[in-house]
Protein backbone atom coordinates (compact mmCIF):
# COMPACT_ATOMS: atom_id res chain seq x y z
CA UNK A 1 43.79 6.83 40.08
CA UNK A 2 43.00 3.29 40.31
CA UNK A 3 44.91 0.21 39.91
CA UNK A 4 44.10 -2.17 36.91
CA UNK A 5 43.77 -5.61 38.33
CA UNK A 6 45.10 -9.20 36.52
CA UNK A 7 42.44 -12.14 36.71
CA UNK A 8 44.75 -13.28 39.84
CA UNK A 9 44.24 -10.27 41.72
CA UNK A 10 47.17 -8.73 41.10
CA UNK A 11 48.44 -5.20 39.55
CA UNK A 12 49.22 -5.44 36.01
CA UNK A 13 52.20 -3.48 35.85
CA UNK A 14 54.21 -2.81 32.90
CA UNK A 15 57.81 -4.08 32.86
CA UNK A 16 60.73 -2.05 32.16
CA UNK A 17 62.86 -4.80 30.88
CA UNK A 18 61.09 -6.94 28.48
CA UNK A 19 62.87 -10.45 29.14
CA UNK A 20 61.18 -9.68 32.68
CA UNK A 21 57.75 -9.89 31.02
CA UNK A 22 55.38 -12.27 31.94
CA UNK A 23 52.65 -14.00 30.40
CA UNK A 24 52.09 -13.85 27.46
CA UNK A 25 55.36 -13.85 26.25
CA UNK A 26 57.07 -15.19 29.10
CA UNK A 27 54.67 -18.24 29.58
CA UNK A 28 56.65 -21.25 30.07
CA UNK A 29 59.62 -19.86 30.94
CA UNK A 30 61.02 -21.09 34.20
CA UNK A 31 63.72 -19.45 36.10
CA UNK A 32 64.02 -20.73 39.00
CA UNK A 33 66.10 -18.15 41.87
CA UNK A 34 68.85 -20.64 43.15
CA UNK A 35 72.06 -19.99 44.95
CA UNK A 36 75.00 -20.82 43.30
CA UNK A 37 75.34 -24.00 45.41
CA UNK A 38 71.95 -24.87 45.34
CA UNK A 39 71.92 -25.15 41.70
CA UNK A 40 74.73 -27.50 41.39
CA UNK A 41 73.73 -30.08 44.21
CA UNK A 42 71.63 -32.32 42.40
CA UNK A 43 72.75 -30.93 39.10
CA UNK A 44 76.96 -31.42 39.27
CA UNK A 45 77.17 -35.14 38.70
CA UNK A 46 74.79 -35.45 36.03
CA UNK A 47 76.34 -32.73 33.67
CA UNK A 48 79.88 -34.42 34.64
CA UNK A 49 78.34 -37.78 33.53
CA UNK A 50 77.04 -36.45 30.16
CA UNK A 51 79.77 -34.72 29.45
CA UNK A 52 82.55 -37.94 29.83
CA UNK A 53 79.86 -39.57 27.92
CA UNK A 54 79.76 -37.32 24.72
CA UNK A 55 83.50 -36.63 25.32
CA UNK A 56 83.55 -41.11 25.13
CA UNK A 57 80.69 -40.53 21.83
CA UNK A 58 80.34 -37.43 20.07
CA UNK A 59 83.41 -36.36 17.45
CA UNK A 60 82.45 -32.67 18.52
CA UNK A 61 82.28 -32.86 22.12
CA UNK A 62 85.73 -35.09 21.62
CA UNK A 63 87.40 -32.27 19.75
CA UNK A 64 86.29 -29.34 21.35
CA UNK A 65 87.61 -30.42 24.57
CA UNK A 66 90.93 -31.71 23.43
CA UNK A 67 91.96 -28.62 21.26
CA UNK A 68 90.97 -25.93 23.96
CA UNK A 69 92.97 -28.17 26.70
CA UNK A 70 95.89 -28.38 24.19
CA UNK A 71 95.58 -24.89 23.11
CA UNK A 72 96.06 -24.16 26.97
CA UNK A 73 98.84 -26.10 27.95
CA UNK A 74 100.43 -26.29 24.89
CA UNK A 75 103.53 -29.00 25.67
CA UNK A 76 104.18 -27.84 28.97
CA UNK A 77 104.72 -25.20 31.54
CA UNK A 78 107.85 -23.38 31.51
CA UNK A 79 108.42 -22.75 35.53
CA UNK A 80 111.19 -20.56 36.99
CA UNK A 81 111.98 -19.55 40.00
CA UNK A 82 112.27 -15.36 39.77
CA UNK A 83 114.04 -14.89 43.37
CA UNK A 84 115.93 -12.13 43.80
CA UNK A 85 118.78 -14.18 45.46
CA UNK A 86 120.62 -15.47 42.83
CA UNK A 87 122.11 -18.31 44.17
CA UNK A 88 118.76 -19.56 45.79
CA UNK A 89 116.96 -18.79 41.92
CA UNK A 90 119.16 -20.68 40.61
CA UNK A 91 120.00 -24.14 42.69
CA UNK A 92 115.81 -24.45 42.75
CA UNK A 93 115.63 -24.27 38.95
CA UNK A 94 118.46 -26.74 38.33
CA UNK A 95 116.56 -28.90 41.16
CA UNK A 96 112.86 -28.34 39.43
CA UNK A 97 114.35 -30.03 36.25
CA UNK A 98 114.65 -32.99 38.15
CA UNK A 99 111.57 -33.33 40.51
CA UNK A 100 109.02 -31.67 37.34
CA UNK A 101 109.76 -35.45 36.27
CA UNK A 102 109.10 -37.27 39.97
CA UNK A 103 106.15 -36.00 40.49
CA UNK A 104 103.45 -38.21 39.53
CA UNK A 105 103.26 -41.30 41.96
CA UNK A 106 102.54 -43.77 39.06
CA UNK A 107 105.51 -42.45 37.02
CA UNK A 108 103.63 -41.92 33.85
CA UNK A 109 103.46 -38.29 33.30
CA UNK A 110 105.93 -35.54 33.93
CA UNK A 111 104.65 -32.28 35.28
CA UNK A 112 103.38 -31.01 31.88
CA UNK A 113 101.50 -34.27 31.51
CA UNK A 114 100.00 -33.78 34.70
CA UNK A 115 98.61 -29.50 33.73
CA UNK A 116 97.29 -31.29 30.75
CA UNK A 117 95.37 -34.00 32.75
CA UNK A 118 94.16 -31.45 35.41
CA UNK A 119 92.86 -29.13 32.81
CA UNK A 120 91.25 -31.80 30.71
CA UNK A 121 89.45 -32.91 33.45
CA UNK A 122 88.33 -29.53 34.83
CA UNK A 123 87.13 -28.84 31.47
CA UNK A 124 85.52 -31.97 31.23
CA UNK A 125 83.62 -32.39 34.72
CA UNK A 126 84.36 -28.87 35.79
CA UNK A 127 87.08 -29.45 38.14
CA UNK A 128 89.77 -31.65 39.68
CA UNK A 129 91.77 -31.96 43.01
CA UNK A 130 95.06 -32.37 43.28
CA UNK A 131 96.48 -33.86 46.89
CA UNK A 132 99.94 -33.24 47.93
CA UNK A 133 101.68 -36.67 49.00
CA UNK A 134 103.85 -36.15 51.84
CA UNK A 135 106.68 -38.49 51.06
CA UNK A 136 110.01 -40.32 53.28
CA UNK A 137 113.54 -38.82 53.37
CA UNK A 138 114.73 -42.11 52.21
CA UNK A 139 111.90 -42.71 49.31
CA UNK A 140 114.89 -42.28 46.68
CA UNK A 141 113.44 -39.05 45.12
CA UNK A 142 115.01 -35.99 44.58
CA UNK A 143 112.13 -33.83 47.35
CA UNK A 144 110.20 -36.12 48.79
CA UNK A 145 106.98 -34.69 47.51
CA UNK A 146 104.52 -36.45 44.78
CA UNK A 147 100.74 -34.95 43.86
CA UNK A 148 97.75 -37.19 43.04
CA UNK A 149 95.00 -36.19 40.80
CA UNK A 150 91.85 -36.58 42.33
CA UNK A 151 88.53 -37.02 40.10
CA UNK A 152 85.15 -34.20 40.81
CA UNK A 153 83.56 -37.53 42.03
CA UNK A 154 85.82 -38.19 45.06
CA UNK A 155 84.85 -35.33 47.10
CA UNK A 156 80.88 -36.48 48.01
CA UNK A 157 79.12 -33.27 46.53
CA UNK A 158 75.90 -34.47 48.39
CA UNK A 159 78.39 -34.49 52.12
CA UNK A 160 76.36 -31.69 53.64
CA UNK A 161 76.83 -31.49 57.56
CA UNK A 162 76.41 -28.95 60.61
CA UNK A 163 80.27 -29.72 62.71
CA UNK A 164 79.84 -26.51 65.08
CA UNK A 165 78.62 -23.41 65.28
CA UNK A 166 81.17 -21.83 63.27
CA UNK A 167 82.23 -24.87 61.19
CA UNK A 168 80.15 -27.13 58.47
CA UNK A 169 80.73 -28.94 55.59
CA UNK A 170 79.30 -27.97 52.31
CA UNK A 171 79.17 -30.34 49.16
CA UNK A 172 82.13 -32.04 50.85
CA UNK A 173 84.33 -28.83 51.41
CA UNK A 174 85.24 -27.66 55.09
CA UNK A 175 84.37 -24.25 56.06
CA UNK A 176 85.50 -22.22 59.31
CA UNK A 177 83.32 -19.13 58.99
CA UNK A 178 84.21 -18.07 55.56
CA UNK A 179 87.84 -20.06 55.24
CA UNK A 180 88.33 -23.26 53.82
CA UNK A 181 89.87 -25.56 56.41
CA UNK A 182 89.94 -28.90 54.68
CA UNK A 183 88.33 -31.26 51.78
CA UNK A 184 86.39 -34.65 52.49
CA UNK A 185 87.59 -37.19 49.41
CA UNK A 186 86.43 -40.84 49.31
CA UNK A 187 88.95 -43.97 49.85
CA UNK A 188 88.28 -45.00 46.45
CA UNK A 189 86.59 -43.84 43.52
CA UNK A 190 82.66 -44.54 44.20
CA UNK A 191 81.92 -45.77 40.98
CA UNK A 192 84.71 -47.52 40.21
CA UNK A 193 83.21 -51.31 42.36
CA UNK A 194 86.72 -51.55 43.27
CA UNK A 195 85.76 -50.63 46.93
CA UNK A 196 82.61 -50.17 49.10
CA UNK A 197 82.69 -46.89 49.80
CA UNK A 198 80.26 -44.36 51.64
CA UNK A 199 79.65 -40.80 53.10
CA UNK A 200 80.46 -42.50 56.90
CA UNK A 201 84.20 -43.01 55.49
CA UNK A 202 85.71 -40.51 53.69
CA UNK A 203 88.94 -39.10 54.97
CA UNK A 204 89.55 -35.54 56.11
CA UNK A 205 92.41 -33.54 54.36
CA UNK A 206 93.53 -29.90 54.80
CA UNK A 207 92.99 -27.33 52.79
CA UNK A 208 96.68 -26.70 52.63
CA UNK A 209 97.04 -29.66 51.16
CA UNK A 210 94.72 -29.71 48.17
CA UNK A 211 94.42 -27.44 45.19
CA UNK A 212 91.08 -27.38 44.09
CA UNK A 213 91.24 -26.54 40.60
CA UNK A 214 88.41 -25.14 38.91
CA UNK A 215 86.38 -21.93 37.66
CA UNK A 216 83.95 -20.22 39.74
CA UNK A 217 80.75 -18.84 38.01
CA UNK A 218 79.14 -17.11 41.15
CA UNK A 219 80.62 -15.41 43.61
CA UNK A 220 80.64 -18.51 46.66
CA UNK A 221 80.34 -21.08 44.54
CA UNK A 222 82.16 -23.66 46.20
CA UNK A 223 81.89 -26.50 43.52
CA UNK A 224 82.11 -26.23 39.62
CA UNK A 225 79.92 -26.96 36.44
CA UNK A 226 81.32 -28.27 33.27
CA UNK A 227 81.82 -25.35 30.82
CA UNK A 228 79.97 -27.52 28.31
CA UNK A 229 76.74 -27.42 30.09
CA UNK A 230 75.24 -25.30 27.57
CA UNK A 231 76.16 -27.26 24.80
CA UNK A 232 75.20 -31.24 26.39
CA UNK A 233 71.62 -30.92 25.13
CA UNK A 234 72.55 -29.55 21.72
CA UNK A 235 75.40 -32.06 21.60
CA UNK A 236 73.60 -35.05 22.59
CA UNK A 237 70.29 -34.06 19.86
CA UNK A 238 72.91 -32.83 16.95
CA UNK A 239 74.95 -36.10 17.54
CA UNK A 240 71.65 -38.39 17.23
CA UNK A 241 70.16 -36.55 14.15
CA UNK A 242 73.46 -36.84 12.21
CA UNK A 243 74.03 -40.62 13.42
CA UNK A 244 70.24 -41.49 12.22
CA UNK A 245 70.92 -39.88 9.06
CA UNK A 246 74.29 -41.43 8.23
CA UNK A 247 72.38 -44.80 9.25
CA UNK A 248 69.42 -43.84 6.62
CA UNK A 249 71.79 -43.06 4.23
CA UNK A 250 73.67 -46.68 4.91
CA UNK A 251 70.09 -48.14 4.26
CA UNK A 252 69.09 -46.45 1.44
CA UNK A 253 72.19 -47.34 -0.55
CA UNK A 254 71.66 -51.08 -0.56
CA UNK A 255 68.20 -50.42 -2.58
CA UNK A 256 69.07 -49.98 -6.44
CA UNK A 257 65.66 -49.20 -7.63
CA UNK A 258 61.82 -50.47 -8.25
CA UNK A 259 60.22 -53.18 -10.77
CA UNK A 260 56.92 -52.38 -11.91
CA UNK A 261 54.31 -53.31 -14.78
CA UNK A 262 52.28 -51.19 -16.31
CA UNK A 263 49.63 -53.81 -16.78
CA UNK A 264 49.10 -56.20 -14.01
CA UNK A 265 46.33 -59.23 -13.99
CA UNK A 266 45.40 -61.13 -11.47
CA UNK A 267 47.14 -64.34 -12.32
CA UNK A 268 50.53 -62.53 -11.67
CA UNK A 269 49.96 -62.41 -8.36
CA UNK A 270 49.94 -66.77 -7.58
CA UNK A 271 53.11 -67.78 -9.87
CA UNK A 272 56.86 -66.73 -10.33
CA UNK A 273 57.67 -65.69 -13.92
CA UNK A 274 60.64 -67.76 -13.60
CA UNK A 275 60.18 -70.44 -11.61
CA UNK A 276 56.59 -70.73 -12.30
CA UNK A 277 55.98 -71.96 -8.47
CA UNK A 278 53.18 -70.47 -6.50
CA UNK A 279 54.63 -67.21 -5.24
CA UNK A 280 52.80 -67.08 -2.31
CA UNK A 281 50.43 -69.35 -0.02
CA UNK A 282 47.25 -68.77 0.90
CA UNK A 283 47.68 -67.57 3.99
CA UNK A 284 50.89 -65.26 3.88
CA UNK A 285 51.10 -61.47 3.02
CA UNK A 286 52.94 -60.49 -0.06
CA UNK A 287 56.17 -59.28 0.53
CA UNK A 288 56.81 -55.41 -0.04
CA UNK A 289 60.18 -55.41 -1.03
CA UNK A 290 62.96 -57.15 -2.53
CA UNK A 291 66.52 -58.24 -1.04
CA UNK A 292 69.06 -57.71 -4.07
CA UNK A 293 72.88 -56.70 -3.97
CA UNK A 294 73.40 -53.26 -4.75
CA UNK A 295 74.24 -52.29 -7.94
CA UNK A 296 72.77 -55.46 -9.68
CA UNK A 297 70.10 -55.52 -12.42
CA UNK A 298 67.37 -58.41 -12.54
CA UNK A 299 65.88 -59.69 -15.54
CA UNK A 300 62.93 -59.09 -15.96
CA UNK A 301 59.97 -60.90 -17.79
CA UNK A 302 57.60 -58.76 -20.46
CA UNK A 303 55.52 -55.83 -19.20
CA UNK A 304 58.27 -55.32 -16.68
CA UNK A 305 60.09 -52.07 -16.31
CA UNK A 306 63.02 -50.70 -13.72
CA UNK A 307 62.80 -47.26 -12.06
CA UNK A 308 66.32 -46.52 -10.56
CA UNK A 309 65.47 -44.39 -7.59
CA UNK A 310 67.71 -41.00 -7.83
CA UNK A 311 71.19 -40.61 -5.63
CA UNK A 312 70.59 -39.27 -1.97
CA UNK A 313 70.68 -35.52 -1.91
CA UNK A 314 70.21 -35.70 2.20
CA UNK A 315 67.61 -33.57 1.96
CA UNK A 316 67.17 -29.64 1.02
CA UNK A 317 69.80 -26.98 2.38
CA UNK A 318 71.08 -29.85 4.93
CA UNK A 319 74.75 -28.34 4.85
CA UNK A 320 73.46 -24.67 5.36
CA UNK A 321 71.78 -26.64 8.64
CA UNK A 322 74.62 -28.71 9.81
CA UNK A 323 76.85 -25.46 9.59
CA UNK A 324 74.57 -23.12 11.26
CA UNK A 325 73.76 -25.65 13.81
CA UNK A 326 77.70 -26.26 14.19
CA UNK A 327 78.29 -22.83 14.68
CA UNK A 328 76.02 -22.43 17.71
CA UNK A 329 77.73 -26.11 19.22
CA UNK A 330 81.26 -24.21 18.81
CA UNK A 331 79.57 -21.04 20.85
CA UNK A 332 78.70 -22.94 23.69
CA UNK A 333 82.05 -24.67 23.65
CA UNK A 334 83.80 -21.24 23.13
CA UNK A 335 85.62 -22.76 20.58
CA UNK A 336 86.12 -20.82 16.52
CA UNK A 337 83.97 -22.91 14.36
CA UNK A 338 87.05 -23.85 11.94
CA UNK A 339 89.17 -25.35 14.86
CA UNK A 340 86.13 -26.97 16.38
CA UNK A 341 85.65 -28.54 12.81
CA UNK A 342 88.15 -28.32 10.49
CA UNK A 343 85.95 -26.71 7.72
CA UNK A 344 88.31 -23.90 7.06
CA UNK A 345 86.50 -22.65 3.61
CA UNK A 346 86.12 -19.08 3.48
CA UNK A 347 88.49 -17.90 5.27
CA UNK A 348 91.79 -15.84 4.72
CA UNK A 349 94.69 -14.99 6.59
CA UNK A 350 92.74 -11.88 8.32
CA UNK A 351 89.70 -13.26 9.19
CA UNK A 352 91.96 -16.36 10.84
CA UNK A 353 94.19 -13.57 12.61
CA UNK A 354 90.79 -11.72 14.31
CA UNK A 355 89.33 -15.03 15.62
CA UNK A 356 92.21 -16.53 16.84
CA UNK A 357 93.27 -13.22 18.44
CA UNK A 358 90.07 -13.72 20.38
CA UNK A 359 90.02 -17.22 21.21
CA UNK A 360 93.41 -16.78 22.58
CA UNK A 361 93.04 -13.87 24.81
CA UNK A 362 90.68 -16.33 26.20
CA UNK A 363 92.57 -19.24 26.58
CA UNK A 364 95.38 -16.41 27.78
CA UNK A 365 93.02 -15.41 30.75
CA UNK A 366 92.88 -19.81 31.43
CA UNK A 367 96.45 -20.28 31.51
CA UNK A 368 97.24 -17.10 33.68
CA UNK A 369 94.62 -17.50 36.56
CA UNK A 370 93.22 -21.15 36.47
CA UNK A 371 95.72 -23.65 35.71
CA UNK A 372 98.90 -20.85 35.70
CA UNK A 373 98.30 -19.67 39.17
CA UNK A 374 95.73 -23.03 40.74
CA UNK A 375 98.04 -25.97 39.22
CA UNK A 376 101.80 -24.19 38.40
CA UNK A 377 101.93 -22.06 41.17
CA UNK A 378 100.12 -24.15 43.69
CA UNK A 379 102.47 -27.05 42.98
CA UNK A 380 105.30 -25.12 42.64
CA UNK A 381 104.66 -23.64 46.61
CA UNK A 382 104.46 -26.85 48.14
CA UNK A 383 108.21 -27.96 46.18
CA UNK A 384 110.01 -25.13 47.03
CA UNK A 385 108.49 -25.41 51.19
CA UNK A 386 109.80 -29.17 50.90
CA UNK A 387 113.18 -28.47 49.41
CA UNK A 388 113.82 -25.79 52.67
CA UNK A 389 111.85 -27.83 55.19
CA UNK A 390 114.05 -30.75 54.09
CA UNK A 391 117.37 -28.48 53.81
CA UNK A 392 117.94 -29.41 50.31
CA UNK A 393 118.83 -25.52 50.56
CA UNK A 394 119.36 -22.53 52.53
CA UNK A 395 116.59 -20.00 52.78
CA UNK A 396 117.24 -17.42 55.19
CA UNK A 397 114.11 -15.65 57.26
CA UNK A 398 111.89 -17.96 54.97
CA UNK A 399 109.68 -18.26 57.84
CA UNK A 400 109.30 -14.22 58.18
CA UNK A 401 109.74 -13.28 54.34
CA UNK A 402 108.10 -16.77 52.23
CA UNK A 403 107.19 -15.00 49.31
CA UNK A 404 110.60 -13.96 48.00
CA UNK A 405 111.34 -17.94 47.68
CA UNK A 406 107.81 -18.34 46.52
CA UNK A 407 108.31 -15.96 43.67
CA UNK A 408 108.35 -17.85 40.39
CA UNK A 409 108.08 -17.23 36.32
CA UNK A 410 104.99 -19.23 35.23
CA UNK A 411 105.69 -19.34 31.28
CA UNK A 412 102.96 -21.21 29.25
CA UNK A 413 103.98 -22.91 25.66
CA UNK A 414 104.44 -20.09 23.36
CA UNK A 415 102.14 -19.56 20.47
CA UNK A 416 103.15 -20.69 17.01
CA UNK A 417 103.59 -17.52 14.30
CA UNK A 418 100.61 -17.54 11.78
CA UNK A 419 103.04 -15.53 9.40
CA UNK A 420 106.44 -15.84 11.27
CA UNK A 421 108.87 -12.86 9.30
CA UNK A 422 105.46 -10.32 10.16
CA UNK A 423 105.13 -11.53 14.00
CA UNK A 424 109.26 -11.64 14.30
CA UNK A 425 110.05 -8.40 12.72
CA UNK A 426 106.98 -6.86 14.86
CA UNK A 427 108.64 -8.50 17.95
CA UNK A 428 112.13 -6.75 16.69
CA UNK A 429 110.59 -3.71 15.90
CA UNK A 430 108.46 -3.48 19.48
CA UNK A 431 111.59 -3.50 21.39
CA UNK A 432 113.80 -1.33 19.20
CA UNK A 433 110.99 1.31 19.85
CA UNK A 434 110.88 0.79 23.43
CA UNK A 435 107.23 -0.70 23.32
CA UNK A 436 108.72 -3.47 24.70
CA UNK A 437 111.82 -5.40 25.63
CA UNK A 438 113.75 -8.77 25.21
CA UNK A 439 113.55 -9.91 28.43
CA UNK A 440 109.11 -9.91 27.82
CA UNK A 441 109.33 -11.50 24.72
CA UNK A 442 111.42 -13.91 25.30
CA UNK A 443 108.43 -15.11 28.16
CA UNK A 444 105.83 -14.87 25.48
CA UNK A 445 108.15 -17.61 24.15
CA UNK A 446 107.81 -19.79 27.50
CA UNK A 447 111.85 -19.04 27.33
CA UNK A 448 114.38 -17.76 29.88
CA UNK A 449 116.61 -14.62 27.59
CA UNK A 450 119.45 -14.86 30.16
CA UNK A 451 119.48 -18.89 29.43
CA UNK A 452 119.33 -17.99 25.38
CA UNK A 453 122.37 -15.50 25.06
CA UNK A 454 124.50 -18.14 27.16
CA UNK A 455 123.88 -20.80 24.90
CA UNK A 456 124.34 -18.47 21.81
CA UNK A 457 127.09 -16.88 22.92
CA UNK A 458 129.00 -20.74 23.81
CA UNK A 459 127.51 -21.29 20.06
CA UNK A 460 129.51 -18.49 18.96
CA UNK A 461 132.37 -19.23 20.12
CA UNK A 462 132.34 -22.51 19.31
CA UNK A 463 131.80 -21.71 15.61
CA UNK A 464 135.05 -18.96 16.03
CA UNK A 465 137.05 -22.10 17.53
CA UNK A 466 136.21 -24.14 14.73
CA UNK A 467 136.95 -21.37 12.18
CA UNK A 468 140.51 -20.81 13.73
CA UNK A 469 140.97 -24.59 13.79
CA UNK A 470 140.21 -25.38 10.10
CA UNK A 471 142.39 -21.73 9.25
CA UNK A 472 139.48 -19.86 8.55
CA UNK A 473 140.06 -16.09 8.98
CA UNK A 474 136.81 -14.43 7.77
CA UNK A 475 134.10 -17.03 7.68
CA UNK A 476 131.56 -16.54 5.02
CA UNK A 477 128.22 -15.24 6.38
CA UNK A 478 125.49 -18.00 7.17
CA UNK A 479 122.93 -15.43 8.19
CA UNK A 480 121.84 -14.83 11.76
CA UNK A 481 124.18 -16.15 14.61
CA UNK A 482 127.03 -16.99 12.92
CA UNK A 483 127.11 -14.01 10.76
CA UNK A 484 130.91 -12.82 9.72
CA UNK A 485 132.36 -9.69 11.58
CA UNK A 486 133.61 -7.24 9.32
CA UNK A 487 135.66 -4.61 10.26
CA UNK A 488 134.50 -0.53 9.19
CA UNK A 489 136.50 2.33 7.97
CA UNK A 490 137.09 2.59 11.97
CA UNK A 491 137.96 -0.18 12.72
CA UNK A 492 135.29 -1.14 14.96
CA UNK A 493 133.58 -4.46 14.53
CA UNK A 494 129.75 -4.52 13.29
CA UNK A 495 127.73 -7.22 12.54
């Protein structure tokens, strides 16, 4: 049987996936095979640009990436240490209090100001670095230990070099094989023009000393795209068509209406009704329009008539446009279309419940595995090795066993109820039937249960103190923790 050949020679074969097929269908289509490093060398720093500049410009861009960073951090971290040595668990929480607030060399953020800068900006340009500062005894802090945020743009993405046989550099990371041994940053910010700065200068750090923070797409990828790089072309287009429009809009309104006759001889065009001066001179054009305040009605001379023009509709179906075209800008931002833009119309308390469900087993996989484990974790490490390197406290066989020091509680900001007596009482009612228990929901909360019952139960007794002082012997029942005992038939107490 013989082989049906193309113009070009070649078999015409029939594909068995049709987003494989080629012309016609497929014709201009490119799709380039990259690796995923290739793809981001000359690629990384022009998606970072555009996206600071439609975070700086567009209202979307703006408030897409500021609710999904706040929706991830929330206010804060809750870290605590979950050691099994109760002593050690709880001298390095009391101490994390205190250096969660000395962390930032500038002194401006505390360390859930500092999750919510490193996951803005690895939203933003797809990733950040944070550098552990090595500190003096005698620096007055609490550990000596500080972190520094470091922008996408310090680590050269275009530092490619050959060190060895076995080691080489790639877009400014430090490879040994397959491990990464260390991270090239700049002395200064290269755009900045606060410092000269070039590839011949940057300084060497170790890998143990930097967390790179970011989202791998491909499996070693070693630098990070924006997660809005699907949405920068839409965002930039959408954000000019709406801006021309508001500005034709803006135009438009200053012009009331048109004055025409129905009659018109050919002395009216050399003399002003109302003047009577020549209206124009020889030489010049007549002018096409009029400049009049809005709103304002001329008098006109005989034959004359107004045509108001009719208010600005903005053109047929434009909301059923801006919607639909809103909807696909809150895809690529992975983002519900009422958070992205506030147009909640609609929508009731079950459709709200399914979407946000969604969006926040997203944002749940974010705060567990990116900035949980990358940022609180990461951070967390490096403290607790300071505060036994420095013998702020005891740690025995740290060196041989690190991990039971290392282990920690990483609780994000709890989510708010959308109907708070349905979520409570389903809370209650998972861990009366064993689905769950008090000690996991208090973490959904971002709160420690042995910490609540100690301050409930001082609560408690405070309010029976107070009781006994002012010579009340059966309190009336406030509801809830101060709720009156009352003695049964057998004489036990009962809530």
């Amino acid at each position: 049987m013989g082989l049906i050949l193309g113009l070009d020679g070649k078999p015409l074969a029939s594909q068995s996936y049709e987003g494989a097929t080629r012309e016609p269908r497929g014709r201009n289509w490119p799709a380039p095979s990259v690796g995923p490093n290739r793809a981001l060398a000359s690629a990384g720093k022009p998606l970072r640009n555009r996206t600071r500049h439609a975070y700086r410009n567009s209202l979307l861009m703006r408030s897409g990436l500021n609710k999904n960073t706040t929706n991830e951090i929330g206010k804060g971290f809750t870290i605590m240490s979950s050691c099994d040595d109760d002593d050690f668990r709880k001298s390095v929480n009391k101490l994390w209090s205190v250096i969660s607030k000395e962390l930032d060399p500038w002194g401006d953020l505390n360390f859930g100001g500092i999750c919510h800068l490193a996951a803005l900006s690895r939203r933003m340009s797809g990733e950040v670095f944070i550098r552990r500062l090595n500190r003096r005894i005698d620096s007055g802090l609490v550990a000596p230990i500080q972190i520094e945020l470091l922008e996408a743009d310090m680590c050269p993405q275009e530092l490619n070099r050959r060190i060895s046989s076995t080691r080489r550099i790639i877009q400014g990371v430090e490879f040994n094989g397959k491990v990464k041994v260390a991270y090239w940053f700049y002395k200064a910010h290269p755009d900045d023009g606060i410092e000269s700065v070039s590839l011949n200068d940057c300084i060497r750090v170790p890998a143990r000393e930097v967390i790179h923070h970011y989202m791998p797409l491909r499996p070693g990828q070693v630098r990070a795209e924006p997660p809005t790089a699907a949405a920068l072309i839409k965002d930039r287009t959408f954000h000019e068509y709406n801006d021309h429009e508001l500005i034709r809009k803006r135009e438009r309104a200053g012009i009331t209406g048109v004055l025409y006759r129905e009659s018109f001889g050919e002395a009216d065009w050399e003399f002003d009704p109302h003047t009577g001066k020549d209206m124009y001179g020889d030489s010049e054009p007549a002018n096409a329009k009029e400049t009049i305040a809005a709103g304002s009605w001329l008098r006109m001379v005989p034959g004359e008539k107004a045509l108001p023009f009719d208010g600005d509709d903005t053109g047929q179906g434009y909301a059923d446009f801006v919607r639909w075209e809103s909807l696909l800008y809150s895809a690529g931002m992975d983002i519900p279309y009422p958070l992205l833009t506030g147009d909640w119309s609609g929508l009731n308390d079950r459709l709200v419940r399914a979407f946000l469900n969604e969006y926040r087993r997203s944002i749940s996989f974010d705060q567990e595995n990116l900035s949980g484990f990358q940022v609180g974790f990461g951070v967390w490490r490096w403290v607790v090795e300071v505060i036994i390197s420095t013998g702020l406290l005891s740690a025995p066989n740290f060196a041989s066993d690190p991990w039971k020091y290392y282990s920690v509680d990483v609780r994000p900001d709890a989510w708010k109820h959308l109907h708070p007596e349905q979520d409570i009482n389903a809370r209650n009612k998972a861990v009366a039937s064993h689905i769950s228990n008090g000690e996991r929901e208090a973490a959904e909360y971002g709160t420690d249960i042995e910490k609540n019952m100690q301050v409930n139960a001082k609560l408690l007794k405070q309010w029976q103190t107070i009781c006994e002082k002012e010579g009340i012997e059966s309190p009336a029942k406030l509801g809830g923790l101060f709720s009156a005992m009352e003695k049964n038939g057998g004489g036990e107490d009962e809530a």
